[in-house]
Protein backbone atom coordinates (compact mmCIF):
# COMPACT_ATOMS: atom_id res chain seq x y z
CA UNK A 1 117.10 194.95 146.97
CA UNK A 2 120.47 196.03 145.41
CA UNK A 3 122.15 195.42 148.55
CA UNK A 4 120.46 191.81 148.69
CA UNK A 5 122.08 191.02 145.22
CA UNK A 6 125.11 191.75 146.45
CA UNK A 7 125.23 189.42 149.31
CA UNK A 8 123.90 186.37 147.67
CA UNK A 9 126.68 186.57 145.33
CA UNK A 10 129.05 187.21 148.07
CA UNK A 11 128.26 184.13 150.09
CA UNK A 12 128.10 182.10 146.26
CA UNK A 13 131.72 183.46 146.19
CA UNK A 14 132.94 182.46 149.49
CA UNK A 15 131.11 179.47 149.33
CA UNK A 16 133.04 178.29 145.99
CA UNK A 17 136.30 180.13 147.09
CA UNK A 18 136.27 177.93 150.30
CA UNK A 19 136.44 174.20 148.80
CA UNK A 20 139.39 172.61 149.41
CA UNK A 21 142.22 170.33 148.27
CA UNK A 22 143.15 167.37 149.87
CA UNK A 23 146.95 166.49 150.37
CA UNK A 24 148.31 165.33 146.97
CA UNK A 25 152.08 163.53 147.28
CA UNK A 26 153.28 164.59 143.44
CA UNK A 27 156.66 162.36 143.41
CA UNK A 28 155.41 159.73 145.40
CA UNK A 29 157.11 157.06 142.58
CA UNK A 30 160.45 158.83 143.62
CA UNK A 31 160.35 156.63 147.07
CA UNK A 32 158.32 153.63 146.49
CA UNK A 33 159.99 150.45 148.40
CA UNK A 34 159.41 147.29 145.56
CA UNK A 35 161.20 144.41 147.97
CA UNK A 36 162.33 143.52 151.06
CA UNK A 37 164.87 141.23 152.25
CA UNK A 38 163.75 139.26 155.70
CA UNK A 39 166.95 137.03 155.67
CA UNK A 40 166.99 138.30 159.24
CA UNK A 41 163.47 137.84 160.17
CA UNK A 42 163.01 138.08 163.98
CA UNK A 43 166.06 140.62 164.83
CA UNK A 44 165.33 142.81 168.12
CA UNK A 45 166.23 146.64 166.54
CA UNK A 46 166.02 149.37 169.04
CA UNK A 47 164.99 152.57 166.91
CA UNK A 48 165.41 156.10 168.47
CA UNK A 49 164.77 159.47 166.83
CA UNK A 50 167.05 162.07 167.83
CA UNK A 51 164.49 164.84 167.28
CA UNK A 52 161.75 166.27 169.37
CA UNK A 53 159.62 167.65 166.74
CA UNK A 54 156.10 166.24 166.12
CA UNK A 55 156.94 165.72 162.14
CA UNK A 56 160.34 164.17 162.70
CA UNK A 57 158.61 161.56 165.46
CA UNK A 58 155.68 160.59 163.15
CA UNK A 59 158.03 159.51 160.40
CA UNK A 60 160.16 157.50 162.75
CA UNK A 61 156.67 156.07 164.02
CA UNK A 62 156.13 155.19 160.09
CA UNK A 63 159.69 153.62 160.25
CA UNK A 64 159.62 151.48 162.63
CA UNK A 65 156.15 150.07 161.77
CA UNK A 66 157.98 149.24 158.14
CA UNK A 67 160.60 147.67 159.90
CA UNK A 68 158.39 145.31 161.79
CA UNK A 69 155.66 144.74 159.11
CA UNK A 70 157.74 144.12 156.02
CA UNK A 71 161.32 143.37 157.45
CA UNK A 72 159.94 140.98 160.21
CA UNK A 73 162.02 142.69 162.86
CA UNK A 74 160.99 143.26 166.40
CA UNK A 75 161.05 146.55 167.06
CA UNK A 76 161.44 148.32 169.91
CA UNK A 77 160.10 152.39 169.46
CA UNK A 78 161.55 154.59 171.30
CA UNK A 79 164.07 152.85 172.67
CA UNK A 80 166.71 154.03 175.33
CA UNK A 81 170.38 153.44 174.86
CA UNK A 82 170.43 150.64 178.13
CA UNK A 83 167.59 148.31 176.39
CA UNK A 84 169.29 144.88 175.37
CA UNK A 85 168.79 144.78 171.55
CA UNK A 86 170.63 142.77 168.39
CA UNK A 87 170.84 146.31 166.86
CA UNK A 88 170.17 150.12 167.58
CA UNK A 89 169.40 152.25 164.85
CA UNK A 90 169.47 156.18 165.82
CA UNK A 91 167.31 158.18 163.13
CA UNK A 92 167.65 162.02 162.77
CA UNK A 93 165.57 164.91 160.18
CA UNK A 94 166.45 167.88 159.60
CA UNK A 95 165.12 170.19 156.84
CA UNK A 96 163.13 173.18 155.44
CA UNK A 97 159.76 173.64 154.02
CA UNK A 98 158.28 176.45 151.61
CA UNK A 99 155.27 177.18 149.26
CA UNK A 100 155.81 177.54 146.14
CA UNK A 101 155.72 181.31 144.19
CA UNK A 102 153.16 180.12 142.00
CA UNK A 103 150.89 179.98 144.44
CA UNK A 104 150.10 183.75 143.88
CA UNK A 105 148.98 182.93 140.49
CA UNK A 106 146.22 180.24 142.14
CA UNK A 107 144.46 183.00 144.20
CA UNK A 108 144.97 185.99 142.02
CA UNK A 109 143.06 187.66 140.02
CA UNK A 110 140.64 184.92 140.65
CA UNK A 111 138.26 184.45 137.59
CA UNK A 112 138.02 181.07 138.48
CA UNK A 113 136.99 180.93 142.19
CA UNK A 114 137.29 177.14 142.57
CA UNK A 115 141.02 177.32 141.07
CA UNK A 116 142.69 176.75 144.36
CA UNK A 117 140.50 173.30 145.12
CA UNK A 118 141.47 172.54 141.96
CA UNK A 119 144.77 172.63 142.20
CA UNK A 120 145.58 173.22 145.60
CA UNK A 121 148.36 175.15 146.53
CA UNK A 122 152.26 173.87 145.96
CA UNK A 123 154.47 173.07 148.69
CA UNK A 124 158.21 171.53 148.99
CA UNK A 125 159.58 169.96 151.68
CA UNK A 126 163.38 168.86 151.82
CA UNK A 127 164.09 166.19 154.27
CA UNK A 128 167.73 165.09 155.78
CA UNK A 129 167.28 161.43 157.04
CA UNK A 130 170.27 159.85 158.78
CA UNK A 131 170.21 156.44 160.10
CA UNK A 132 173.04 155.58 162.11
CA UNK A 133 172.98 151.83 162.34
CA UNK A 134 175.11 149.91 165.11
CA UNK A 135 175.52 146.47 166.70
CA UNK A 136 173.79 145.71 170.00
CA UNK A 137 177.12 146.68 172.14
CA UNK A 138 177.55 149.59 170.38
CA UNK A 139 179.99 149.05 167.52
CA UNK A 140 179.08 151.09 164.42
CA UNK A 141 177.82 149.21 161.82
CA UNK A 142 177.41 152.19 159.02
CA UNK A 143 175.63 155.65 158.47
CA UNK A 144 173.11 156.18 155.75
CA UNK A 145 172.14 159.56 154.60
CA UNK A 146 168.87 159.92 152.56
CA UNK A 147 168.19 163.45 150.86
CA UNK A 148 164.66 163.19 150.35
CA UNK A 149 162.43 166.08 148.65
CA UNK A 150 158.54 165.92 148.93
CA UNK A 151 156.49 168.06 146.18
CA UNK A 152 152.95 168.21 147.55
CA UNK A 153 149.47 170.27 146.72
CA UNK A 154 147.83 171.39 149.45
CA UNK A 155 144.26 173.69 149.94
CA UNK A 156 143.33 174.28 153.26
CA UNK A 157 139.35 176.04 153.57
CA UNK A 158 141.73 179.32 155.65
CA UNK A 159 143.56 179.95 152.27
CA UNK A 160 140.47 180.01 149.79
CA UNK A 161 137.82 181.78 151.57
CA UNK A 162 139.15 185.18 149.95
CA UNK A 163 139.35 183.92 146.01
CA UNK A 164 137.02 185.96 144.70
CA UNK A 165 136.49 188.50 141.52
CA UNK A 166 133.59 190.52 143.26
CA UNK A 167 134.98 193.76 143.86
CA UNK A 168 134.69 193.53 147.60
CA UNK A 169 136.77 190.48 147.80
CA UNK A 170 139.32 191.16 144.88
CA UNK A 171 141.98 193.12 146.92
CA UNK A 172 141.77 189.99 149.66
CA UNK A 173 142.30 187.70 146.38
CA UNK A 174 145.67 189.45 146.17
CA UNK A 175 146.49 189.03 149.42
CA UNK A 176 145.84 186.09 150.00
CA UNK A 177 147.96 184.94 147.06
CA UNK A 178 151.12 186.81 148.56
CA UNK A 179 150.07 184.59 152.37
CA UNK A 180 149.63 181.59 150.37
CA UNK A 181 153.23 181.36 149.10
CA UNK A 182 154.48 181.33 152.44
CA UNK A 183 154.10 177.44 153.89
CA UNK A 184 150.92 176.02 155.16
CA UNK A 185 151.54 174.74 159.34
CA UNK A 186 148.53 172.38 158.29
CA UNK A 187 150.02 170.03 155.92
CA UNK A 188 152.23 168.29 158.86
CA UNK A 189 149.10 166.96 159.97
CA UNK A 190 148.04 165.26 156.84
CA UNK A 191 151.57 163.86 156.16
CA UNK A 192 151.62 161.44 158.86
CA UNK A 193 148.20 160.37 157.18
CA UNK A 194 149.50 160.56 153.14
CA UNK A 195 153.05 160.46 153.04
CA UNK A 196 154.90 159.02 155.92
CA UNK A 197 153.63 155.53 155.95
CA UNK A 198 155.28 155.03 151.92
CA UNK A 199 158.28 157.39 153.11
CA UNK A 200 158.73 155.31 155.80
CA UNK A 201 158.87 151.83 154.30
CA UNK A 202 161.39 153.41 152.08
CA UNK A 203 163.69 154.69 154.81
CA UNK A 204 163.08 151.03 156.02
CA UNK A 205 164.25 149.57 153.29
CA UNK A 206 167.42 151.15 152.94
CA UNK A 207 167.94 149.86 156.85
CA UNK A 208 166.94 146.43 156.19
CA UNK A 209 169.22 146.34 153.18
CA UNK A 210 172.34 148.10 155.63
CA UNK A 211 171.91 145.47 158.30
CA UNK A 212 171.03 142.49 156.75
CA UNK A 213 174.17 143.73 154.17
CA UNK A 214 172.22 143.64 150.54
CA UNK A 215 171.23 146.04 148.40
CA UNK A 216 167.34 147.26 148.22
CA UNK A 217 165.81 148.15 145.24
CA UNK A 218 164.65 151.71 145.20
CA UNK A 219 163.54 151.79 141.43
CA UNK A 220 161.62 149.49 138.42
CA UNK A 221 164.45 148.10 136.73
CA UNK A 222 164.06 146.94 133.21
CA UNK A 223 165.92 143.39 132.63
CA UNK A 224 168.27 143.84 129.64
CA UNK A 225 167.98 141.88 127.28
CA UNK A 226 170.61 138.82 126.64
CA UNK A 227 173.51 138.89 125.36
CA UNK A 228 173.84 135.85 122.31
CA UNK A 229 176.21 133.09 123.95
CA UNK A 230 179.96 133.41 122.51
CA UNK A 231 181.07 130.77 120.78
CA UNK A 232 183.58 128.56 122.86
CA UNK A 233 187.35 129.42 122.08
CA UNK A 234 189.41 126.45 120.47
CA UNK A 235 191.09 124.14 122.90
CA UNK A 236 195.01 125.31 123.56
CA UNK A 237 197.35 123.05 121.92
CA UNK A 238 199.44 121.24 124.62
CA UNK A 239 202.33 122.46 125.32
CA UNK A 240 205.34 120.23 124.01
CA UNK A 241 206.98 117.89 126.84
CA UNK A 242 210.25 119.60 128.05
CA UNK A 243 213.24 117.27 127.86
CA UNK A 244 215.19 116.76 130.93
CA UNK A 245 218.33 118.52 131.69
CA UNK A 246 221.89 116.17 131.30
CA UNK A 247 222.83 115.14 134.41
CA UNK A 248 225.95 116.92 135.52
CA UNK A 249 229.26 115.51 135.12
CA UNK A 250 231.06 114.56 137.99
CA UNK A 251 234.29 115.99 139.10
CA UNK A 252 236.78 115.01 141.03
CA UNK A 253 236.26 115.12 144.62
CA UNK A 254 240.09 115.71 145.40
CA UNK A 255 240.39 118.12 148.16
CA UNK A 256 241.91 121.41 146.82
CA UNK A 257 245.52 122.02 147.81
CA UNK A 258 245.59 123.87 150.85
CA UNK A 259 247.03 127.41 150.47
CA UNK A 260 250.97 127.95 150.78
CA UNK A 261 251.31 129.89 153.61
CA UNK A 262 252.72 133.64 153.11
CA UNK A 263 256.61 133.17 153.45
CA UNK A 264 257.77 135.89 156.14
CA UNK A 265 260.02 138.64 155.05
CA UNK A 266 263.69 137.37 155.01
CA UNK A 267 265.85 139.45 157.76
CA UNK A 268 267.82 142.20 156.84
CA UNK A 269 271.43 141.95 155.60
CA UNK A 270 273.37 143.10 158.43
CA UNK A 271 274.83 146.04 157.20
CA UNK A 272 278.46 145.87 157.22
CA UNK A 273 280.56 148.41 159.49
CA UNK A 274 282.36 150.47 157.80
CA UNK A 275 286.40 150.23 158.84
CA UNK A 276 287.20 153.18 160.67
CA UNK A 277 290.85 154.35 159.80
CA UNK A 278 293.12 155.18 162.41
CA UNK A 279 294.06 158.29 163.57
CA UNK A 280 296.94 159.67 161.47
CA UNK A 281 300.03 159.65 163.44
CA UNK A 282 301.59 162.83 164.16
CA UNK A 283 304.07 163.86 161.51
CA UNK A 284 307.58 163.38 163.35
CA UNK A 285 309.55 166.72 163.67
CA UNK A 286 312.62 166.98 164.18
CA UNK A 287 312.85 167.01 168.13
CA UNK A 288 311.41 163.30 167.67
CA UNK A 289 313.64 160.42 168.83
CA UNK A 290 313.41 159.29 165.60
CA UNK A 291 314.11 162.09 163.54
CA UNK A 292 317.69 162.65 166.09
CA UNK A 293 318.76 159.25 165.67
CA UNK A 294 318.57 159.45 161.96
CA UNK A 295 320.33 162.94 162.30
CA UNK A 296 323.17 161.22 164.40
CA UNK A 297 323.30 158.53 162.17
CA UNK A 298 323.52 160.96 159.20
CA UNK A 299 326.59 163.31 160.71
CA UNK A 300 328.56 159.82 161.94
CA UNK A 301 328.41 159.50 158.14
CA UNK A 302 326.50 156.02 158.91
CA UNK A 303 323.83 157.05 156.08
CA UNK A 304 324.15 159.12 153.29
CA UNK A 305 321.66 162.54 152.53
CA UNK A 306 319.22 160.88 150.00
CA UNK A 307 319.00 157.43 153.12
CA UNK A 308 318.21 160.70 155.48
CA UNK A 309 315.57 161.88 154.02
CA UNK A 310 313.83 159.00 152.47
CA UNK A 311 313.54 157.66 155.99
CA UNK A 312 312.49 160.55 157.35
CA UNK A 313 309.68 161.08 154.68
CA UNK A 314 308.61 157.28 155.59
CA UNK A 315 308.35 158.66 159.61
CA UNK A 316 306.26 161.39 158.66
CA UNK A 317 303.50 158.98 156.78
């Protein structure tokens, strides 16, 4: 009978401890698309996702129906790099996911067996969406890069069936609460369902307003309110009339006098030779014809002594 006790309120527990929570988006307002511009309504866009993963695909999936549905663009999904298009836009995700270390604190101790669908279990996902947008031969048209973080709840029926107080189940409470901070695999599949289809007119959005070259509202934005109208400046006196300038006086138009030309250097003065004075004659001696005839003249007593040598001093000079 005991026994039977027992296992009625075991299966009450795991029937409690094994409800559910259904995927909650918490900062879904974050990335809420208000407007769209369809200026360009009709463009072909060839969209390609450069990742293989399932999650990365179904948000390009969301994408490009956003594209089409609210930008009016024909879209081609997936599209190869030869398809003829009016623009090619190459999306790529990259990211982590984690629980949350509160969730320890949802399955443990466990007084309250239907905490966890309650709550649910927290989960964060950070996304790296890059859209690199070019023309239809090629040329790049820009890059946009979109950090995106996701804040979800999530209870899957695997990660409650152990919330429990009975004693039995209270050690599987606590682990349970250390598995359930790890992340859940089975919230992808409910994120193509919850999330991706408002993610994805938002990443839409932000490609409409790159190609079509305006800027898309992400946010509410509150009008301000106006400003009172300034009162109109006073008109600028006018400026006072400038008087002409006098008219130059003319000149004489007299040709200038042409320059002298440069007188050449006069020659040089010849300079004058210098006389050369002739060679002294030799001073006569007395063996000179000269000097005898005087002597003869002076012993025939035909000159006197003083004649002698007076003319014989004049021979010498």
């Amino acid at each position: 009978m005991r026994h039977s006790v027992w296992m009625g309120l075991a299966a009450a527990a795991l029937a409690l401890g094994g409800c559910s929570h259904g995927l909650e988006w918490r900062n879904a307002e974050d990335y809420r698309a208000l407007a769209f511009d369809t200026s360009r309504e009709g463009l072909l866009v060839a969209l390609s996702c450069d990742s293989e993963e399932p999650d990365a695909q179904a948000l390009c999936v969301s994408v490009a129906k956003a594209l089409s549905e609210r930008g009016g663009y024909r879209v081609r999904y997936p599209a190869s790099p030869r398809m003829p298009a009016n623009v090619r836009v190459r999306v790529a995700v990259a990211g982590e996911r984690r629980g949350s270390a509160g969730n320890i604190l949802v399955a443990f101790p466990g007084y309250l067996i239907f905490t966890p669908g309650w709550l649910g279990y927290g989960y964060t996902l950070e996304r790296n969406v890059t859209c690199a947008i070019a023309e239809g031969n090629g040329k790049p048209m820009g890059e946009l890069s979109l950090p995106i973080t996701l804040n979800v709840r999530h209870a899957d029926p695997g990660r409650t069936w152990a919330t429990s107080t009975i004693w039995p189940l209270a050690p599987l409470s606590l682990l349970n609460g250390l598995y359930c901070v790890t992340y859940d695999q089975d919230v992808d599949a409910q994120l193509a369902e919850v999330v991706y289809p408002k993610l994805g007119a938002y990443i839409a959005g932000e490609i409409i307003a790159k190609v079509n070259g305006v800027a898309a509202p992400t946010k509410t934005v509150t009008p301000a309110k106006p400003a009172p109208a300034a009162k109109p400046a006073p008109a600028p006196r006018p400026a006072p009339e400038a008087k002409p300038a006098p008219a130059p006086e003319p000149k004489d138009d007299k040709p200038a006098p042409a320059a002298k030309p440069e007188a050449k250097p006069a020659p040089a003065a010849p300079v004058a030779a210098k006389p050369v004075a002739p060679a002294p004659r030799p001073a006569p001696t007395e063996d000179s014809p000269e000097a005898r005839r005087l002597k003869e003249m002076l012993e025939f007593g035909l000159i006197d002594r003083p004649t002698y040598e007076a003319q014989l001093r004049a021979l010498s000079k």
